[in-house]
N, C-alpha and C. Protein backbone atom coordinates (compact mmCIF):
# COMPACT_ATOMS: atom_id res chain seq x y z
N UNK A 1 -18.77 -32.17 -35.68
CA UNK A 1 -19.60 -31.01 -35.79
C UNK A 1 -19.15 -30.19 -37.00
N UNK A 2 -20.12 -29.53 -37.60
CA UNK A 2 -19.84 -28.61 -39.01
C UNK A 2 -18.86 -27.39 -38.27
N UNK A 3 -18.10 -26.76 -39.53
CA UNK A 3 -17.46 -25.91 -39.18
C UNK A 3 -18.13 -24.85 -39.56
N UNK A 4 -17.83 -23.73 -38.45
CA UNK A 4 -18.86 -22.29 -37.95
C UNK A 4 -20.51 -22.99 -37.01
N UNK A 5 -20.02 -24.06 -36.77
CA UNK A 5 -21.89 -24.27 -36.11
C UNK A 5 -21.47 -23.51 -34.49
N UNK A 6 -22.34 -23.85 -33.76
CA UNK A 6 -22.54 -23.56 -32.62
C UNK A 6 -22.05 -24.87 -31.54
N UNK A 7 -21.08 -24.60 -31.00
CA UNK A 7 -20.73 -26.03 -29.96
C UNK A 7 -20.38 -25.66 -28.66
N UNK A 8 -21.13 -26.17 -27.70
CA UNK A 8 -21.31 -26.45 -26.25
C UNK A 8 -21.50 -27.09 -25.34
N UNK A 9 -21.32 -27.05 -24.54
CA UNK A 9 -21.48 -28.19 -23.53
C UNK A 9 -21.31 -27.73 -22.22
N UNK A 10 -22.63 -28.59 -21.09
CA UNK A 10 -22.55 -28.11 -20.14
C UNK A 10 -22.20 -29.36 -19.03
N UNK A 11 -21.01 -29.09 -18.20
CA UNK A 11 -20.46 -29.57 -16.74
C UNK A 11 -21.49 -29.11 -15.71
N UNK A 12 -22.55 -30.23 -15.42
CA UNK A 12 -22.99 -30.12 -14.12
C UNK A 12 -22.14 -31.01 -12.83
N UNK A 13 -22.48 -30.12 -12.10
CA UNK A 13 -21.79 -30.62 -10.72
C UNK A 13 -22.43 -30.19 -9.85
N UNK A 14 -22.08 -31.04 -8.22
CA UNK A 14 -22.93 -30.67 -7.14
C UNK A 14 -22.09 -30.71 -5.94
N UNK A 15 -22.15 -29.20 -5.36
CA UNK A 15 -21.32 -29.30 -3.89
C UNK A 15 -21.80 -30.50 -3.04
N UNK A 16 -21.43 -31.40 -2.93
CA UNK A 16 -20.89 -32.88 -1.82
C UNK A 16 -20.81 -32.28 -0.35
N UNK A 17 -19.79 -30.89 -0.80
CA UNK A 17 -19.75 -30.95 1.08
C UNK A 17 -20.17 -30.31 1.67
N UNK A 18 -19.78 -29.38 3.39
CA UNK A 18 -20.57 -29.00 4.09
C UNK A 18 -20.18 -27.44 4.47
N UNK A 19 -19.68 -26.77 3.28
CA UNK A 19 -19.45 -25.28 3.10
C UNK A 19 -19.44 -24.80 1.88
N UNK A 20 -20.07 -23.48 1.58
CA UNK A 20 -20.17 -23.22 0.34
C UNK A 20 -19.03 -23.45 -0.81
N UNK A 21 -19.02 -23.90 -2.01
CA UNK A 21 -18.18 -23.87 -2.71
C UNK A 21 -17.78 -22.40 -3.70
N UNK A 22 -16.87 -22.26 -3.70
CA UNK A 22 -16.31 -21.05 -4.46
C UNK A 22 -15.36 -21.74 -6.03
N UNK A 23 -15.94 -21.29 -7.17
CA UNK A 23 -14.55 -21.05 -8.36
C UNK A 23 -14.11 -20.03 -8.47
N UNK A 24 -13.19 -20.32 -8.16
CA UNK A 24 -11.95 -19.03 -7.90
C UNK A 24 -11.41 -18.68 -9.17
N UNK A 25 -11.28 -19.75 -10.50
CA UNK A 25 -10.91 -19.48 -11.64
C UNK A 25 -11.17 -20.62 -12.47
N UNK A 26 -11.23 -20.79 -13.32
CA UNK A 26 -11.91 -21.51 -14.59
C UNK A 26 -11.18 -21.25 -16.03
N UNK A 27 -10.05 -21.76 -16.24
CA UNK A 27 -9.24 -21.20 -17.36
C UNK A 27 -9.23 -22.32 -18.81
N UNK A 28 -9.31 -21.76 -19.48
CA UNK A 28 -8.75 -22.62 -20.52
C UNK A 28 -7.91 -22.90 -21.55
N UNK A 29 -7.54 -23.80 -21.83
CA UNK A 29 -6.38 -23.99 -22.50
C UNK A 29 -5.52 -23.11 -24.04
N UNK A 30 -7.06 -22.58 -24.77
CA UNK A 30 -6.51 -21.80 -25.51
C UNK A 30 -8.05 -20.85 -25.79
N UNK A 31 -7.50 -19.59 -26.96
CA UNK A 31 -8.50 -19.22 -26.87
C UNK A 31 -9.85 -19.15 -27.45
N UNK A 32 -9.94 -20.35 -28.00
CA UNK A 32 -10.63 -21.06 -28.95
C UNK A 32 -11.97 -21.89 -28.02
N UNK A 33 -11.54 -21.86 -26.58
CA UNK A 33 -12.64 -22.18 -25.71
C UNK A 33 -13.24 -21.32 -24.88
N UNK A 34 -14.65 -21.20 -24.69
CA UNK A 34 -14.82 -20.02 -24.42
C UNK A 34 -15.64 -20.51 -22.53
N UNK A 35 -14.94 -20.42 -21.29
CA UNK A 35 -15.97 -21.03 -20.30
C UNK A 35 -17.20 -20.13 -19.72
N UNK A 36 -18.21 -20.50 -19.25
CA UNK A 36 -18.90 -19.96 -18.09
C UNK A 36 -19.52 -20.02 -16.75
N UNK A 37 -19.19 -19.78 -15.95
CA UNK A 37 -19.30 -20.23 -14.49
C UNK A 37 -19.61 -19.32 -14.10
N UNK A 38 -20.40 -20.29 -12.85
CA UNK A 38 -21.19 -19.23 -11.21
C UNK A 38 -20.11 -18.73 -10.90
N UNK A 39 -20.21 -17.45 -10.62
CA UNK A 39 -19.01 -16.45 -9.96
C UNK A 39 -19.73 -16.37 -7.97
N UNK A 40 -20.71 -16.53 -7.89
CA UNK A 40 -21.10 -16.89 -6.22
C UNK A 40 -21.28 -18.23 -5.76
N UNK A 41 -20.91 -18.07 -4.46
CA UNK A 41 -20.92 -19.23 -3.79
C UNK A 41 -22.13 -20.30 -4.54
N UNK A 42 -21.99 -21.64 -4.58
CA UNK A 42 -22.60 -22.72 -4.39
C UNK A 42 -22.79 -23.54 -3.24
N UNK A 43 -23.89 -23.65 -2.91
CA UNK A 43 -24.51 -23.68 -1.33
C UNK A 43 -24.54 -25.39 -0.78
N UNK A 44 -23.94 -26.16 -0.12
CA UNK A 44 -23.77 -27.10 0.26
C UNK A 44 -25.39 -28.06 -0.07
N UNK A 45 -25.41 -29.34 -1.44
CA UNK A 45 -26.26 -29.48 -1.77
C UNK A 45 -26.81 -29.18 -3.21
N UNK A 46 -26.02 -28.45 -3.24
CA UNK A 46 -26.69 -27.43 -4.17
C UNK A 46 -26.03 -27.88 -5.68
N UNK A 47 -26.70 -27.72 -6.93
CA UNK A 47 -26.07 -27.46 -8.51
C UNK A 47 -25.70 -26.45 -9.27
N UNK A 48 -24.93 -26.65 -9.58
CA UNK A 48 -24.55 -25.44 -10.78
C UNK A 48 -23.60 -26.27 -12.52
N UNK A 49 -23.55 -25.15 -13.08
CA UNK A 49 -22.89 -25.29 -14.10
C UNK A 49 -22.05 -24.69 -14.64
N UNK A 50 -21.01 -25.22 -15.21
CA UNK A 50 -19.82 -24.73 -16.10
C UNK A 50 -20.37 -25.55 -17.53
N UNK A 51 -20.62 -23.96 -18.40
CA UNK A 51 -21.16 -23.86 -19.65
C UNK A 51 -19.43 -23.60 -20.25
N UNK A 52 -19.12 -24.21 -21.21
CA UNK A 52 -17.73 -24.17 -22.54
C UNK A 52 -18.45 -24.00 -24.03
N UNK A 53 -17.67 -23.34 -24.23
CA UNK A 53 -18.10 -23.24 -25.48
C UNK A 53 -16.90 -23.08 -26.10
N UNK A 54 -16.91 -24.03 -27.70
CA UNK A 54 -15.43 -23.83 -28.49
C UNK A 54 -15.93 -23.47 -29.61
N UNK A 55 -15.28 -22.57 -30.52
CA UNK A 55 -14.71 -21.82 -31.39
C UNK A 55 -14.75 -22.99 -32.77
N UNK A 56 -15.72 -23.24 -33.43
CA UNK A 56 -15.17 -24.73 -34.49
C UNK A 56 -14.58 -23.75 -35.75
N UNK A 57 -14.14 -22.81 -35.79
CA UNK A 57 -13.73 -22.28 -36.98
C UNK A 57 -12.78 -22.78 -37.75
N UNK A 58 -11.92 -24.00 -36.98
CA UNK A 58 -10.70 -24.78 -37.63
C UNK A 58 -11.26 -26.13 -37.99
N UNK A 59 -10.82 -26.68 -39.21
CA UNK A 59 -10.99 -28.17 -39.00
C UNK A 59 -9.93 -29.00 -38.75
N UNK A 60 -10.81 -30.06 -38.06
CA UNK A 60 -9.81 -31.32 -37.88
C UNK A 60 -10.25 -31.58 -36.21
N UNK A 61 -9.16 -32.85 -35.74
CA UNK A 61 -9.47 -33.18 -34.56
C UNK A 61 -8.83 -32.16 -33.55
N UNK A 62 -9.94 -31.69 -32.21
CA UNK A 62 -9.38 -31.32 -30.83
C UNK A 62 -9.18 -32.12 -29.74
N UNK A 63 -8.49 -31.51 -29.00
CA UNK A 63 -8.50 -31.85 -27.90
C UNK A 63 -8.27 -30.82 -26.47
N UNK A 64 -9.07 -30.23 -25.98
CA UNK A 64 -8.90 -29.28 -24.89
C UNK A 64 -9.12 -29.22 -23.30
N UNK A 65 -8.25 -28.67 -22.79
CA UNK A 65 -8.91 -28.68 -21.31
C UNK A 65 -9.01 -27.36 -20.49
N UNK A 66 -9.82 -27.59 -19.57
CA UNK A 66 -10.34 -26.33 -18.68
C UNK A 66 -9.84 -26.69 -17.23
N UNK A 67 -9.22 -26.04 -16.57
CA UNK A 67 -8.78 -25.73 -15.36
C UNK A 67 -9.64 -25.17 -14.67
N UNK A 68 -9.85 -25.53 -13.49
CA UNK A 68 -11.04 -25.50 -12.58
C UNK A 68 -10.30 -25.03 -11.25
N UNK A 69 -10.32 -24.34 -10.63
CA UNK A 69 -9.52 -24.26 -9.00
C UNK A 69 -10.99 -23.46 -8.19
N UNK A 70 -10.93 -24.06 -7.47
CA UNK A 70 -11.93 -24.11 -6.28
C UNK A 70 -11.61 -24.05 -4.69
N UNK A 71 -12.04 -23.71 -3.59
CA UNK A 71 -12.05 -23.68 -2.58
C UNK A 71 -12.22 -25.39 -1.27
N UNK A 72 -12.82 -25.88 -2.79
CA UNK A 72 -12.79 -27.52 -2.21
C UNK A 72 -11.19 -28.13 -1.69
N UNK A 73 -11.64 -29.26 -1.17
CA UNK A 73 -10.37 -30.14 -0.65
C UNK A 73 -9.66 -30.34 -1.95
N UNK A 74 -10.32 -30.95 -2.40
CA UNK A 74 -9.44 -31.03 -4.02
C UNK A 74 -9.47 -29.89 -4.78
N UNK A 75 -8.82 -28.87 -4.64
CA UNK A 75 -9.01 -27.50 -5.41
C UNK A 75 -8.44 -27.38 -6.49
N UNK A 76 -7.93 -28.24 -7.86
CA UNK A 76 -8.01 -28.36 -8.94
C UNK A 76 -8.13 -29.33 -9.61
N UNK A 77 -8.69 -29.26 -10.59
CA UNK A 77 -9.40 -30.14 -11.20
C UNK A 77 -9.34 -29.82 -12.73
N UNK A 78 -9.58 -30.95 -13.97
CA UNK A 78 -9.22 -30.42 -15.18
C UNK A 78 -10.32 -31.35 -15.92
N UNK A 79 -11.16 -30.01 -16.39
CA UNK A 79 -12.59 -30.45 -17.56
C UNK A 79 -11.57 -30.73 -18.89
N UNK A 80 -12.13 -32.18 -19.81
CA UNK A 80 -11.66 -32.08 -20.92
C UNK A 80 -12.78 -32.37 -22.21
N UNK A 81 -12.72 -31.48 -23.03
CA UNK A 81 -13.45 -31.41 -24.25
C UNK A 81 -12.90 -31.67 -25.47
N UNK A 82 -13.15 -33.05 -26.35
CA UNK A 82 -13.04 -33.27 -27.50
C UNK A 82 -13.89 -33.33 -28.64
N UNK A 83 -13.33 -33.68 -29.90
CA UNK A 83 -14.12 -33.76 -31.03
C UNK A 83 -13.64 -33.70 -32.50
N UNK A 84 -14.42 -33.30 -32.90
CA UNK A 84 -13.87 -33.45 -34.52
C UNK A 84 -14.76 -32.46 -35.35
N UNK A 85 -13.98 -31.32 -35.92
CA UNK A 85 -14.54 -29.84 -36.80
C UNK A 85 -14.69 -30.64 -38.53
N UNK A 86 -15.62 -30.74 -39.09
CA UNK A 86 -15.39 -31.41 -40.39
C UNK A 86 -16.35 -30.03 -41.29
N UNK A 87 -15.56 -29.81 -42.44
CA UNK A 87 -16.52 -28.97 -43.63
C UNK A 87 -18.16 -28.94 -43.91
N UNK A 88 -18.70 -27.97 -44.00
CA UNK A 88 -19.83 -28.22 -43.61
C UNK A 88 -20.41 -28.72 -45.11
């Protein structure tokens, strides 16, 4: 991707089980990624999304991840986003 463009990407996912899901926190690795998440419950069934967005103001290759902790059985989990910032 050019450097200064616009870069995003969206994590869909779908509560599996049989009580609402909660993200309790959504962190990321530096501050060059920017996340966004449902702050209310997700309803058994149901979709949502975790929107990221990174910062291409540097060039060269990334590599980043997002920390996910949730109310699920498996309550963390780790989104990873790569790529490559090249001169526009």
């Amino acid at each position: 991707m050019a450097k200064k463009s616009d870069a995003s990407i969206d994590f869909v996912f779908k509560n599996t089980g049989k009580s609402p899901l909660v993200l309790k926190s959504v962190t990321p690795s530096c501050d060059c990624t920017t996340p966004d998440w449902p702050k209310g419950p997700i309803m058994p069934g149901k979709t949502s999304t975790i929107k990221v967005v990174y910062d291409t103001k540097e060039i060269g290759v990334f590599n980043k991840t997002i920390t996910v902790v949730s109310n699920a059985i498996t309550n963390k989990i780790e989104l990873t986003i790569q790529g490559e910032v090249y001169e526009k």
